[in-house]
PDB file of N, CA and C in Angstrom:
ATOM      1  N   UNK A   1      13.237 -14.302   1.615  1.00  0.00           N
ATOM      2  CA  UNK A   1      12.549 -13.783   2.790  1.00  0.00           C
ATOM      3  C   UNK A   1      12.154 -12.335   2.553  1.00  0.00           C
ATOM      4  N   UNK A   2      11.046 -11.981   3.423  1.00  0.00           N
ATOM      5  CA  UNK A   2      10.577 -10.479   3.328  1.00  0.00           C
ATOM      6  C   UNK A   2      10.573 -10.040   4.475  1.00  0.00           C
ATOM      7  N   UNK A   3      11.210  -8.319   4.468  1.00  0.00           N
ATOM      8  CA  UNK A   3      11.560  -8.390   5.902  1.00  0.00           C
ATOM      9  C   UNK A   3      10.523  -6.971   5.843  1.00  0.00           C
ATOM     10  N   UNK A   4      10.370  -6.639   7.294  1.00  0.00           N
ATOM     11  CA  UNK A   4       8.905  -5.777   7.699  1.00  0.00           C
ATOM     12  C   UNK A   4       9.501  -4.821   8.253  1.00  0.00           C
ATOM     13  N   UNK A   5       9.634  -3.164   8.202  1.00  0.00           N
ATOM     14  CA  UNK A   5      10.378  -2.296   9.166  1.00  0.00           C
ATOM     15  C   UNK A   5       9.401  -2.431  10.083  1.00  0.00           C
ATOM     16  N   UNK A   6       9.659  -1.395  11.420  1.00  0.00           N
ATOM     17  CA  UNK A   6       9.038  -1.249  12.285  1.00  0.00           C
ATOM     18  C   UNK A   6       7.682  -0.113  12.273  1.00  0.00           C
ATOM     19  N   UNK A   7       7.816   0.547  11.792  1.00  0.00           N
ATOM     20  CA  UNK A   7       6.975   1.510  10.701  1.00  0.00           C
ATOM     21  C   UNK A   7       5.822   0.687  10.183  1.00  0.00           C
ATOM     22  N   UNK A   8       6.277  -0.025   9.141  1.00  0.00           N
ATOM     23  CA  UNK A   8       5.457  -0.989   8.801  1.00  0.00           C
ATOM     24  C   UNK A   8       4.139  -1.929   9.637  1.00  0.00           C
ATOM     25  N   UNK A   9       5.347  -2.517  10.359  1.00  0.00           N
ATOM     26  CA  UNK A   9       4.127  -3.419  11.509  1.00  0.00           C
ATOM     27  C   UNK A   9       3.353  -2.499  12.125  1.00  0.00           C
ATOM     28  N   UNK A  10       3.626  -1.391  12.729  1.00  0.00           N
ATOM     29  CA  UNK A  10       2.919  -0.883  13.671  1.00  0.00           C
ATOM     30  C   UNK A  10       1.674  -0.029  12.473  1.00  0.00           C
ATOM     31  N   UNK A  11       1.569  -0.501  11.344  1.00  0.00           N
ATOM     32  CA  UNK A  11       0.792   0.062  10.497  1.00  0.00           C
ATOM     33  C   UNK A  11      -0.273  -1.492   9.881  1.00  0.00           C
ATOM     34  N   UNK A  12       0.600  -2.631   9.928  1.00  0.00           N
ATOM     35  CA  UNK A  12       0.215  -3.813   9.711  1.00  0.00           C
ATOM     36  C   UNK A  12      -0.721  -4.168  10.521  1.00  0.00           C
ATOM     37  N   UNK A  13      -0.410  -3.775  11.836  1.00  0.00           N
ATOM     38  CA  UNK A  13      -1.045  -4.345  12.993  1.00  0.00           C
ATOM     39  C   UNK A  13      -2.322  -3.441  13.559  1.00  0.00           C
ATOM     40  N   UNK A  14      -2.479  -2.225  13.284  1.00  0.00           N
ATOM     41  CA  UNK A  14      -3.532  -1.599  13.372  1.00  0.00           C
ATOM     42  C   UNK A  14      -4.492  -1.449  12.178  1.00  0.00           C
ATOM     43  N   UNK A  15      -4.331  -1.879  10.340  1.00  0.00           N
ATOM     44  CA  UNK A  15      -5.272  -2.312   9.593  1.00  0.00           C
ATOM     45  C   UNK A  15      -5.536  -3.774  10.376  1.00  0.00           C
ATOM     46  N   UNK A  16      -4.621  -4.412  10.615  1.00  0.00           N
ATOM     47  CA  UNK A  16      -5.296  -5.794  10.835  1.00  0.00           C
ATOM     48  C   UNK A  16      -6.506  -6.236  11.590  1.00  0.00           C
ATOM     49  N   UNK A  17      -6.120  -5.589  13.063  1.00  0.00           N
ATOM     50  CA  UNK A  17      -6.961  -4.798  14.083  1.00  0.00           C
ATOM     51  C   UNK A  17      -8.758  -4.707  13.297  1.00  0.00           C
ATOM     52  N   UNK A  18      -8.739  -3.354  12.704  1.00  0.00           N
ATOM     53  CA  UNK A  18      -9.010  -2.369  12.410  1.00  0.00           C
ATOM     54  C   UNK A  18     -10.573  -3.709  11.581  1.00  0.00           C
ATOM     55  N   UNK A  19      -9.151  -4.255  10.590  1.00  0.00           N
ATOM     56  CA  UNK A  19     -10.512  -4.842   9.819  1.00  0.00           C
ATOM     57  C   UNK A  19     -10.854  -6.544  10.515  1.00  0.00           C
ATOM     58  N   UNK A  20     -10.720  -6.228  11.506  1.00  0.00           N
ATOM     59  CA  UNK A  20     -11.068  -7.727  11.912  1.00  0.00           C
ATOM     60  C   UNK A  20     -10.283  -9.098  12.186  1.00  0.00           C
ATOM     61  N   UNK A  21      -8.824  -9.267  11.552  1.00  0.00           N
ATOM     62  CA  UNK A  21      -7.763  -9.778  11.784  1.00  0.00           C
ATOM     63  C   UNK A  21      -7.257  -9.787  12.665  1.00  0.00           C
ATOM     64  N   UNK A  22      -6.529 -10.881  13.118  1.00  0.00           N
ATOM     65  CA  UNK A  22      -5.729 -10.895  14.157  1.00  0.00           C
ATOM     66  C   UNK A  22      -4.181 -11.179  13.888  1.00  0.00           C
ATOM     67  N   UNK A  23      -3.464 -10.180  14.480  1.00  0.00           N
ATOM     68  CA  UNK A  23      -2.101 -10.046  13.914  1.00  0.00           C
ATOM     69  C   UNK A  23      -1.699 -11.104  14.296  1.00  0.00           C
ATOM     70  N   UNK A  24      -1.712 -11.651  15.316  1.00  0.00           N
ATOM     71  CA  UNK A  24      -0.973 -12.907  16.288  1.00  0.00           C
ATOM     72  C   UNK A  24      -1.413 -13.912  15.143  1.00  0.00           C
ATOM     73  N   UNK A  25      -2.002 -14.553  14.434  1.00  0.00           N
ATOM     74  CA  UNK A  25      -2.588 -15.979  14.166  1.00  0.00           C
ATOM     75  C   UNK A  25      -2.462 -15.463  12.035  1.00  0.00           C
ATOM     76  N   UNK A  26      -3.330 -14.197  12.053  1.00  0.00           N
ATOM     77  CA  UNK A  26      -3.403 -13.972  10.616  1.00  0.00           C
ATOM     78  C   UNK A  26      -2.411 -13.365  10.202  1.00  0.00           C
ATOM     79  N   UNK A  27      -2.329 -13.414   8.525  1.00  0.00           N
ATOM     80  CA  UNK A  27      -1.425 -13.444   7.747  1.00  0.00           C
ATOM     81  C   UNK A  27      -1.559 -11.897   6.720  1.00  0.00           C
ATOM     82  N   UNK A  28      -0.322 -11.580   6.306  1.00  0.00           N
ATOM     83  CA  UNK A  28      -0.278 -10.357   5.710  1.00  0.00           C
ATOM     84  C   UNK A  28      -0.219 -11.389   4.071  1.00  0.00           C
ATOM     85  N   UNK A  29      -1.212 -10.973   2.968  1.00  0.00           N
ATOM     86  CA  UNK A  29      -0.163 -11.683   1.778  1.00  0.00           C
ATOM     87  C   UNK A  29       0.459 -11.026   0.863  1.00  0.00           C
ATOM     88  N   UNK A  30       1.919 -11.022   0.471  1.00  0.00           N
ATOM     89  CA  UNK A  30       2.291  -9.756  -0.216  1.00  0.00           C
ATOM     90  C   UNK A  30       1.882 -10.822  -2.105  1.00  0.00           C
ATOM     91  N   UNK A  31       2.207 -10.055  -2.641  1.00  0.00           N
ATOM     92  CA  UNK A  31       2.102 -10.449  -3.737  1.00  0.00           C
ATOM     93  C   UNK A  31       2.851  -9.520  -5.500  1.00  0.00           C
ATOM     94  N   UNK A  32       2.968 -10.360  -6.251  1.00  0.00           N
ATOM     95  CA  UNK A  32       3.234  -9.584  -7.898  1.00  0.00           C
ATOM     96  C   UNK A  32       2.166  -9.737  -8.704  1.00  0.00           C
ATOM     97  N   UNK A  33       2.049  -9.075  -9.534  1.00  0.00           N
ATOM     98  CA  UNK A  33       0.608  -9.287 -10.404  1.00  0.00           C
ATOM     99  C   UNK A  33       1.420  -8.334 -11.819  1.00  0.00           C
ATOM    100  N   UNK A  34       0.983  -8.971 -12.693  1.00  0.00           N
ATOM    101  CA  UNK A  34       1.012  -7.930 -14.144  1.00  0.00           C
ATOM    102  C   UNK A  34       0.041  -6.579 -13.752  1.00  0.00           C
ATOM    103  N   UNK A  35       0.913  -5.710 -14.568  1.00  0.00           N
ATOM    104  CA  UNK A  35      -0.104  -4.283 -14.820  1.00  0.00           C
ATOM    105  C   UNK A  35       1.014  -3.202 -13.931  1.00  0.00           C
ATOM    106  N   UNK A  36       0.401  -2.070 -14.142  1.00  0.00           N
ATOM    107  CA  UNK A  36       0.838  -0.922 -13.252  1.00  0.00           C
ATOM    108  C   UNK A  36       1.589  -0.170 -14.637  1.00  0.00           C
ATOM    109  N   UNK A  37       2.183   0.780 -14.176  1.00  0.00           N
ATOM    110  CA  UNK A  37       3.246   1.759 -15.730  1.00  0.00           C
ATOM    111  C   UNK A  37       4.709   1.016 -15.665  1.00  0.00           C
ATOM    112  N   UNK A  38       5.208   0.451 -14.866  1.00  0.00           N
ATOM    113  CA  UNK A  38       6.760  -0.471 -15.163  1.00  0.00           C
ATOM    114  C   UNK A  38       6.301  -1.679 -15.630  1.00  0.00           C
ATOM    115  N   UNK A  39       5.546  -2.551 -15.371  1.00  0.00           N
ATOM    116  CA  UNK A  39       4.941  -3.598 -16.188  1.00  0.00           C
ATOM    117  C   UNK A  39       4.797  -4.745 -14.899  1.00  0.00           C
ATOM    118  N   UNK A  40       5.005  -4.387 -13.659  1.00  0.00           N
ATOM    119  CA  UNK A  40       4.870  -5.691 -12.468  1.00  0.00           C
ATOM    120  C   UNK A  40       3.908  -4.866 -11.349  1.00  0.00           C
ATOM    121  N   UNK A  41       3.024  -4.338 -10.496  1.00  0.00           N
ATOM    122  CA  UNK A  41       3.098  -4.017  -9.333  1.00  0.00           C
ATOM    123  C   UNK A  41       2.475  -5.085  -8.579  1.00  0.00           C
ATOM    124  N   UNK A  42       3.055  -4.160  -7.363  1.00  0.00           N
ATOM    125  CA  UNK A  42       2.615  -5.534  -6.220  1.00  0.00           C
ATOM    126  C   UNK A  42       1.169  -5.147  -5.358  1.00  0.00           C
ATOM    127  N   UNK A  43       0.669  -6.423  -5.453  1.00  0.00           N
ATOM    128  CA  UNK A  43      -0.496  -6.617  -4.605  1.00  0.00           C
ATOM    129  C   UNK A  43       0.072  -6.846  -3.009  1.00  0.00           C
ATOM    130  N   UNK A  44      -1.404  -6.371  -2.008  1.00  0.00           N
ATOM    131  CA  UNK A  44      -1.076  -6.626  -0.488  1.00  0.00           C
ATOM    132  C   UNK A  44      -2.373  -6.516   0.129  1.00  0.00           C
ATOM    133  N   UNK A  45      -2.724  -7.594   0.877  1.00  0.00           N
ATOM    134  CA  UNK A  45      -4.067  -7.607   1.871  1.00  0.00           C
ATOM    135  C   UNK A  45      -3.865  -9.025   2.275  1.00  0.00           C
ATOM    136  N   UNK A  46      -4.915  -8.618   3.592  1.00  0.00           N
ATOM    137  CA  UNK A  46      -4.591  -9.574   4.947  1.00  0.00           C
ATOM    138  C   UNK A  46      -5.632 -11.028   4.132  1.00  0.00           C
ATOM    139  N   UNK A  47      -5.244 -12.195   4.982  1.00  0.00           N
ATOM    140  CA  UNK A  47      -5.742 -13.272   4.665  1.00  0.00           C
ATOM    141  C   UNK A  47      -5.551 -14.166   5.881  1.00  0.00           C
ATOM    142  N   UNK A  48      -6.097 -14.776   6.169  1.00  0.00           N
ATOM    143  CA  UNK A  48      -6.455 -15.930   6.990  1.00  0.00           C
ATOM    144  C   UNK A  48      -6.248 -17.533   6.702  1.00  0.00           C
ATOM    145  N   UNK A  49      -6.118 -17.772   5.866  1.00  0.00           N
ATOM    146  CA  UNK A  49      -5.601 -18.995   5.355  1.00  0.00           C
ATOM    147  C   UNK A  49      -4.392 -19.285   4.256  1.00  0.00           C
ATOM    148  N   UNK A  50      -3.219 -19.520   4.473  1.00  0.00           N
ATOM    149  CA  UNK A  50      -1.991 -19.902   3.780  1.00  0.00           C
ATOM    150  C   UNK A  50      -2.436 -21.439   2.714  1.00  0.00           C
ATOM    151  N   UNK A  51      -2.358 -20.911   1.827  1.00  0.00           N
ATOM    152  CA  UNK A  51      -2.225 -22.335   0.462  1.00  0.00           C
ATOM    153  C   UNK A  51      -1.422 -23.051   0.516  1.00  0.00           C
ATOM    154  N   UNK A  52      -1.543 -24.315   0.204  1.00  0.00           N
ATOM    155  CA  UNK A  52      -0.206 -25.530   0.785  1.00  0.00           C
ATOM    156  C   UNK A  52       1.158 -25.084  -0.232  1.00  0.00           C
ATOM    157  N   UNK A  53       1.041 -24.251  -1.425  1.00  0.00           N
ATOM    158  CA  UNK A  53       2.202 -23.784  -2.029  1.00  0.00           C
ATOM    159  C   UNK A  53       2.932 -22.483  -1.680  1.00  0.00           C
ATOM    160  N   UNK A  54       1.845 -21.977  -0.909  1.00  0.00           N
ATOM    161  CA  UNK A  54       2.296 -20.336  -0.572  1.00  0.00           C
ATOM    162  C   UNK A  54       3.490 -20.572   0.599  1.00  0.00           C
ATOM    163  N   UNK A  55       4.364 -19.689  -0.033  1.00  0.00           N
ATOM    164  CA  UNK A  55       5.871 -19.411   1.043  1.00  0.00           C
ATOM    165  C   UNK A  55       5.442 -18.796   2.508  1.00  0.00           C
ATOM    166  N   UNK A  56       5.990 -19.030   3.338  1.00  0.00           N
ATOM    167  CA  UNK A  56       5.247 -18.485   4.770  1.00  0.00           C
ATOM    168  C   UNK A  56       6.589 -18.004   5.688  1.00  0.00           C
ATOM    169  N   UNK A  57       6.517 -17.018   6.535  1.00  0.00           N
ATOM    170  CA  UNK A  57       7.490 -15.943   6.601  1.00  0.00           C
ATOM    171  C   UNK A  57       6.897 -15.339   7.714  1.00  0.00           C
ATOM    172  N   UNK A  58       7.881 -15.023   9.243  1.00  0.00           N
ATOM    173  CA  UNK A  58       7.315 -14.015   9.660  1.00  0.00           C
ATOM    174  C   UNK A  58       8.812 -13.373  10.442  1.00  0.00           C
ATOM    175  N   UNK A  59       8.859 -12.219  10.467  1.00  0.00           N
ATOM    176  CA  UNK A  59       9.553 -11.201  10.654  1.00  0.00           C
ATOM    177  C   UNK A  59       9.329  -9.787  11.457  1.00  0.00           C
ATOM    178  N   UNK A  60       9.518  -9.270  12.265  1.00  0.00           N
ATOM    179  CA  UNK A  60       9.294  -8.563  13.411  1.00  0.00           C
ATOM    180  C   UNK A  60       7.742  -8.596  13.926  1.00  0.00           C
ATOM    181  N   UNK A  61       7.527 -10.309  13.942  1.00  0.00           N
ATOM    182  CA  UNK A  61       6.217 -10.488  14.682  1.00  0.00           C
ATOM    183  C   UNK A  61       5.308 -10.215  13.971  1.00  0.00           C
ATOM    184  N   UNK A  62       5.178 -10.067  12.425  1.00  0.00           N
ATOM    185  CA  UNK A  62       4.342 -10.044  11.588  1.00  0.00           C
ATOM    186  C   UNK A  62       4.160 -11.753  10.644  1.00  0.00           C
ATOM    187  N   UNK A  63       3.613 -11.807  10.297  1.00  0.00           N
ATOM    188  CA  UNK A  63       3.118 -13.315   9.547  1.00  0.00           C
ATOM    189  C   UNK A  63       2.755 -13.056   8.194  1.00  0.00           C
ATOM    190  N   UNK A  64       4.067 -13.695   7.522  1.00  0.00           N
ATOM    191  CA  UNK A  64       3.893 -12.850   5.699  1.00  0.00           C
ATOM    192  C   UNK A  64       3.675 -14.410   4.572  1.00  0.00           C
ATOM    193  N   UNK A  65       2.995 -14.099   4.111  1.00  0.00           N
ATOM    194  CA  UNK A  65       2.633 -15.198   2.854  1.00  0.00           C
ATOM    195  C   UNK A  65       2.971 -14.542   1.381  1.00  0.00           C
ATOM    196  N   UNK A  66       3.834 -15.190   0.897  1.00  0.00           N
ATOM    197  CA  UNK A  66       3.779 -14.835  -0.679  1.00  0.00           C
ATOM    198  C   UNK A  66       3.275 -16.470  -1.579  1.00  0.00           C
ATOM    199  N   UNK A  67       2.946 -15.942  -2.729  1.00  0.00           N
ATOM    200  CA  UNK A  67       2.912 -17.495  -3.146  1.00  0.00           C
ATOM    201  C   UNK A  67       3.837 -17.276  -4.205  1.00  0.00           C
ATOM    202  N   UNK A  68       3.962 -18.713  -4.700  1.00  0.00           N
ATOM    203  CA  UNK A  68       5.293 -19.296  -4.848  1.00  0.00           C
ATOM    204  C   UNK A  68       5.982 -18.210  -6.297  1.00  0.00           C
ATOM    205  N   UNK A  69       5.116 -18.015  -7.616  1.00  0.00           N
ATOM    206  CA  UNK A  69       5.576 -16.898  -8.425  1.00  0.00           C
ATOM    207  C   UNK A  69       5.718 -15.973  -8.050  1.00  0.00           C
ATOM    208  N   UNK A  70       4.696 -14.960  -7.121  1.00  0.00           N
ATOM    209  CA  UNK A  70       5.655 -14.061  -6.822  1.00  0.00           C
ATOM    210  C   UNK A  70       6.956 -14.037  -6.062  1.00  0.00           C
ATOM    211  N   UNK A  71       7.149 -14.924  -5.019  1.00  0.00           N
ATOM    212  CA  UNK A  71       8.398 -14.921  -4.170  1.00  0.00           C
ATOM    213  C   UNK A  71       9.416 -15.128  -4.996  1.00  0.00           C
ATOM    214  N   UNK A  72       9.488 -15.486  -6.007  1.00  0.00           N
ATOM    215  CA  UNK A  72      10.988 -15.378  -6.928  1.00  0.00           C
ATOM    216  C   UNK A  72      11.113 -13.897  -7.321  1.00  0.00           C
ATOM    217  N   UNK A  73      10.036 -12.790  -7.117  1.00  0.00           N
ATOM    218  CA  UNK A  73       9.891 -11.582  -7.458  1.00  0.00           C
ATOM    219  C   UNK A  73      10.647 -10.606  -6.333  1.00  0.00           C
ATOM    220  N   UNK A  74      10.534 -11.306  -4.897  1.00  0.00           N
ATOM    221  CA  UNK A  74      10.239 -10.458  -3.628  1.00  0.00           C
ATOM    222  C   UNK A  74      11.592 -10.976  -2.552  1.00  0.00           C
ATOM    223  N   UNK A  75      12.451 -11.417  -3.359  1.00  0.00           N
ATOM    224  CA  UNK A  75      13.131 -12.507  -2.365  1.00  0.00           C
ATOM    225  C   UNK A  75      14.504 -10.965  -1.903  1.00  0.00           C
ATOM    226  N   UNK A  76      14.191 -11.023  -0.506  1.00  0.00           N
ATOM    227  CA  UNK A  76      14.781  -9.321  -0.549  1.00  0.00           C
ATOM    228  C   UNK A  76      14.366  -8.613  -0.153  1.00  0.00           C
ATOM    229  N   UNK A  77      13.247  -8.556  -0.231  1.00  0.00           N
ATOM    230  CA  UNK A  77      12.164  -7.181  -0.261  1.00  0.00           C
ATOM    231  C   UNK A  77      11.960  -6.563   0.938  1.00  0.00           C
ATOM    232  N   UNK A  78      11.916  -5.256   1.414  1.00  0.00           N
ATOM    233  CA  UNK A  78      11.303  -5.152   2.829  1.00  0.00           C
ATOM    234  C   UNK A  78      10.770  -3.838   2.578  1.00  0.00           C
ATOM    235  N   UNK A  79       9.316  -4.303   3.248  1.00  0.00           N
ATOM    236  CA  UNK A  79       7.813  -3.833   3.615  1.00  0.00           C
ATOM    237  C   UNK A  79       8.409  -2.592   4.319  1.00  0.00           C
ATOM    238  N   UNK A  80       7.750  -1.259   3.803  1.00  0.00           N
ATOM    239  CA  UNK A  80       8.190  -0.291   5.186  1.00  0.00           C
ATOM    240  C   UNK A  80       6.470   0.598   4.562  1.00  0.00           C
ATOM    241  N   UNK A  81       6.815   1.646   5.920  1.00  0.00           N
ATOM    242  CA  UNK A  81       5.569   2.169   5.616  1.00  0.00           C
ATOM    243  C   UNK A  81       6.175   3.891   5.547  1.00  0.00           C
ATOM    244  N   UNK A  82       5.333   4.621   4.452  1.00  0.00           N
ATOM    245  CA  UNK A  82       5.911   5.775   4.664  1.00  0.00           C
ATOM    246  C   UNK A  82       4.672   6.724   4.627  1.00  0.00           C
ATOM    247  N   UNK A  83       4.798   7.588   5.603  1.00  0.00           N
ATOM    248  CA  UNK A  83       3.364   8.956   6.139  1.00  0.00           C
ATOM    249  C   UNK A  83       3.949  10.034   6.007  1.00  0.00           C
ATOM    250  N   UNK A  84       4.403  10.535   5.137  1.00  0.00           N
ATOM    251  CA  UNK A  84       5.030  11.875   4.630  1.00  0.00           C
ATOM    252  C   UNK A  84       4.807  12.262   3.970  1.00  0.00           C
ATOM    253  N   UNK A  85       5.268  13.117   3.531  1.00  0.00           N
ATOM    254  CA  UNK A  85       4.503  14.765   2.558  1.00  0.00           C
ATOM    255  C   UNK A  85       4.300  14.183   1.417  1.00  0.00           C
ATOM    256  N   UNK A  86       5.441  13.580   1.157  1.00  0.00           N
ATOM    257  CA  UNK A  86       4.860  12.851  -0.464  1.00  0.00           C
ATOM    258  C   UNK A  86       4.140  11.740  -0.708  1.00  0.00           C
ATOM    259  N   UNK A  87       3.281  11.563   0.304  1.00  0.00           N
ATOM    260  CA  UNK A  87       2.396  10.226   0.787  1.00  0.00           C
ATOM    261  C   UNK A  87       2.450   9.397   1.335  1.00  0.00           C
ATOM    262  N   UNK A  88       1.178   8.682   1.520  1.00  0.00           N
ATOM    263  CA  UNK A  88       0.885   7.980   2.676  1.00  0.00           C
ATOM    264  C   UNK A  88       0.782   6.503   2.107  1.00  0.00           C
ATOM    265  N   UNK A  89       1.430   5.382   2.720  1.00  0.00           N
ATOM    266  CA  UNK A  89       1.275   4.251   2.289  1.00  0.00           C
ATOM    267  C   UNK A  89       2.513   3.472   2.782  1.00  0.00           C
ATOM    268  N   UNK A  90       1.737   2.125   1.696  1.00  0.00           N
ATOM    269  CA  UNK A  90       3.496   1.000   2.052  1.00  0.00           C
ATOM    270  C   UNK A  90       4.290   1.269   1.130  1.00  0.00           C
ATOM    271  N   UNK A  91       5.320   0.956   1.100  1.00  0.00           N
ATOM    272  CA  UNK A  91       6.506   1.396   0.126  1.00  0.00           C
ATOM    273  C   UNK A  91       7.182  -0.132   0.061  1.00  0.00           C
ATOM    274  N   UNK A  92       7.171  -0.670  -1.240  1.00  0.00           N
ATOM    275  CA  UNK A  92       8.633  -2.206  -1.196  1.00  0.00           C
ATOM    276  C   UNK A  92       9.830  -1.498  -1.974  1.00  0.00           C
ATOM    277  N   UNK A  93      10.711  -1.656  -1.148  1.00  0.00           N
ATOM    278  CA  UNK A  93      11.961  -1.712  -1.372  1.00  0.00           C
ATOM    279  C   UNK A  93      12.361  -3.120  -1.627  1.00  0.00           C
ATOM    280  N   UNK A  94      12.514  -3.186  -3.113  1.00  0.00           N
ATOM    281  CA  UNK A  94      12.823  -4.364  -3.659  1.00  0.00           C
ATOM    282  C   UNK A  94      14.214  -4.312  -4.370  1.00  0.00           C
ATOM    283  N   UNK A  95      15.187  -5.180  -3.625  1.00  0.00           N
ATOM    284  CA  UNK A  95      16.386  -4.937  -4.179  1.00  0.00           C
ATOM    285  C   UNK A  95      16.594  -5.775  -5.895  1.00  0.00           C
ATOM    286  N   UNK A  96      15.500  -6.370  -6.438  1.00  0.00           N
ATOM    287  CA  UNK A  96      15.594  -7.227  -7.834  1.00  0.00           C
ATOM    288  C   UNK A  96      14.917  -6.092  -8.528  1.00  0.00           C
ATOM    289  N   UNK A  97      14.197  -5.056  -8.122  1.00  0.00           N
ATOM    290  CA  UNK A  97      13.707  -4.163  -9.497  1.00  0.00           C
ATOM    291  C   UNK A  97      14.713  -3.459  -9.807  1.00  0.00           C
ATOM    292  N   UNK A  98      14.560  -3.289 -11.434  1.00  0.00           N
ATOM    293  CA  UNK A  98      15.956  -2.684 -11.848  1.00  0.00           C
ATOM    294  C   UNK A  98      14.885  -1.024 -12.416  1.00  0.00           C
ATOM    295  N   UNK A  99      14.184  -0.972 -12.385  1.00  0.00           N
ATOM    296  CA  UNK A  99      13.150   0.149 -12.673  1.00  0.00           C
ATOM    297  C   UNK A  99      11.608  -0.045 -11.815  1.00  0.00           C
ATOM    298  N   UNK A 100      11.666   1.304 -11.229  1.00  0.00           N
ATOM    299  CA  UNK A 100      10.232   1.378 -10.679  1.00  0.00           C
ATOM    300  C   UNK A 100       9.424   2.941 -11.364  1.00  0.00           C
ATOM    301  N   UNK A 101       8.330   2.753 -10.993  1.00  0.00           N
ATOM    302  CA  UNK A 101       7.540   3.683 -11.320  1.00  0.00           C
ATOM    303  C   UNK A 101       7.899   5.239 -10.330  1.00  0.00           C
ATOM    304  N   UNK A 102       6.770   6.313 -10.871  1.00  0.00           N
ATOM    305  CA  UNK A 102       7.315   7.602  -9.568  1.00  0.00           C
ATOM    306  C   UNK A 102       6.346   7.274  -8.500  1.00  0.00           C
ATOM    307  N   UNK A 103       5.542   6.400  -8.619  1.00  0.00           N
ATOM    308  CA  UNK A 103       4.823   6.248  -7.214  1.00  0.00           C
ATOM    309  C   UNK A 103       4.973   5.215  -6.927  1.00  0.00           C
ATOM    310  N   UNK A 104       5.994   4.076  -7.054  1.00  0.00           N
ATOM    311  CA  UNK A 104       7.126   3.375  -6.552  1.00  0.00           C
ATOM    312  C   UNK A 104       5.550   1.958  -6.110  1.00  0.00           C
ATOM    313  N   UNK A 105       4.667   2.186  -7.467  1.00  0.00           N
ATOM    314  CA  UNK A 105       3.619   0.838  -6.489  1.00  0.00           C
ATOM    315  C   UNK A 105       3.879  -0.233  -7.779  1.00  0.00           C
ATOM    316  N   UNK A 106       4.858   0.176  -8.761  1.00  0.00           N
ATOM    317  CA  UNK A 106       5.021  -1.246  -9.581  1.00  0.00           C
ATOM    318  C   UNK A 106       6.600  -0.608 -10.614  1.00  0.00           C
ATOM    319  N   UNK A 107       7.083  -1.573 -10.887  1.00  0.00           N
ATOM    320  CA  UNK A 107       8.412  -2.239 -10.662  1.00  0.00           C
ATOM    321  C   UNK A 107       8.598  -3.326 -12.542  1.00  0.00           C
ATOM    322  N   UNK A 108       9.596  -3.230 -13.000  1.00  0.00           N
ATOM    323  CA  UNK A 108      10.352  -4.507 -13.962  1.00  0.00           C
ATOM    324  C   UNK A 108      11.713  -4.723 -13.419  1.00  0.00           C
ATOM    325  N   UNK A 109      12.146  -5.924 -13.594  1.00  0.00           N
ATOM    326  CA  UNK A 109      13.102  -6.610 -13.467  1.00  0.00           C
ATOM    327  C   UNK A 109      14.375  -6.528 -14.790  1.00  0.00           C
TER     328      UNK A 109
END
């Protein structure tokens, strides 16, 4: 499971807004992808349709899709959002990376 701070949603829910989504019905999809300087980072953007393999998840009223390789990546993970001096963005706190990068957007196991 992926869990969402409150920070987060209220940041989830106004891109969603923002670009046309609807938080109630549409879906956040988190994702892993090769690349970045640790050798994993993670992908994230809204989607509207869940794949019959994609894992489906929702957690403080947010609606989260991973598909099925990455969720062996993310199982843990929680979405927060951080707007502070040292930048602006989402942040995963992933308790399976054993190394992350200094701008914490990709991760090895």
């Amino acid at each position: 499971m992926i869990k969402v701070s409150e920070t987060a949603k209220k940041k989830v829910i106004e891109l969603m807004t923002d670009g046309g989504y609807n938080p109630s019905t549409d879906y956040i999809r988190v994702g892993v992808k090769s690349g970045g300087c640790s050798g994993l980072s993670y992908d994230l953007k809204f989607d509207n349709n869940a794949a019959e393999d994609d894992k489906v998840f929702e957690d403080n009223d947010i609606k989260i899709i991973v598909d099925k390789k990455s969720f062996l990546y993310l199982i843990g993970t929680t979405l927060e959002y951080s707007g502070g001096l040292n930048g602006t963005g989402f942040v995963f706190n992933n308790p399976n990376a054993n190394r992350t990068c200094g701008c914490g957007e990709s991760f090895s196991l």
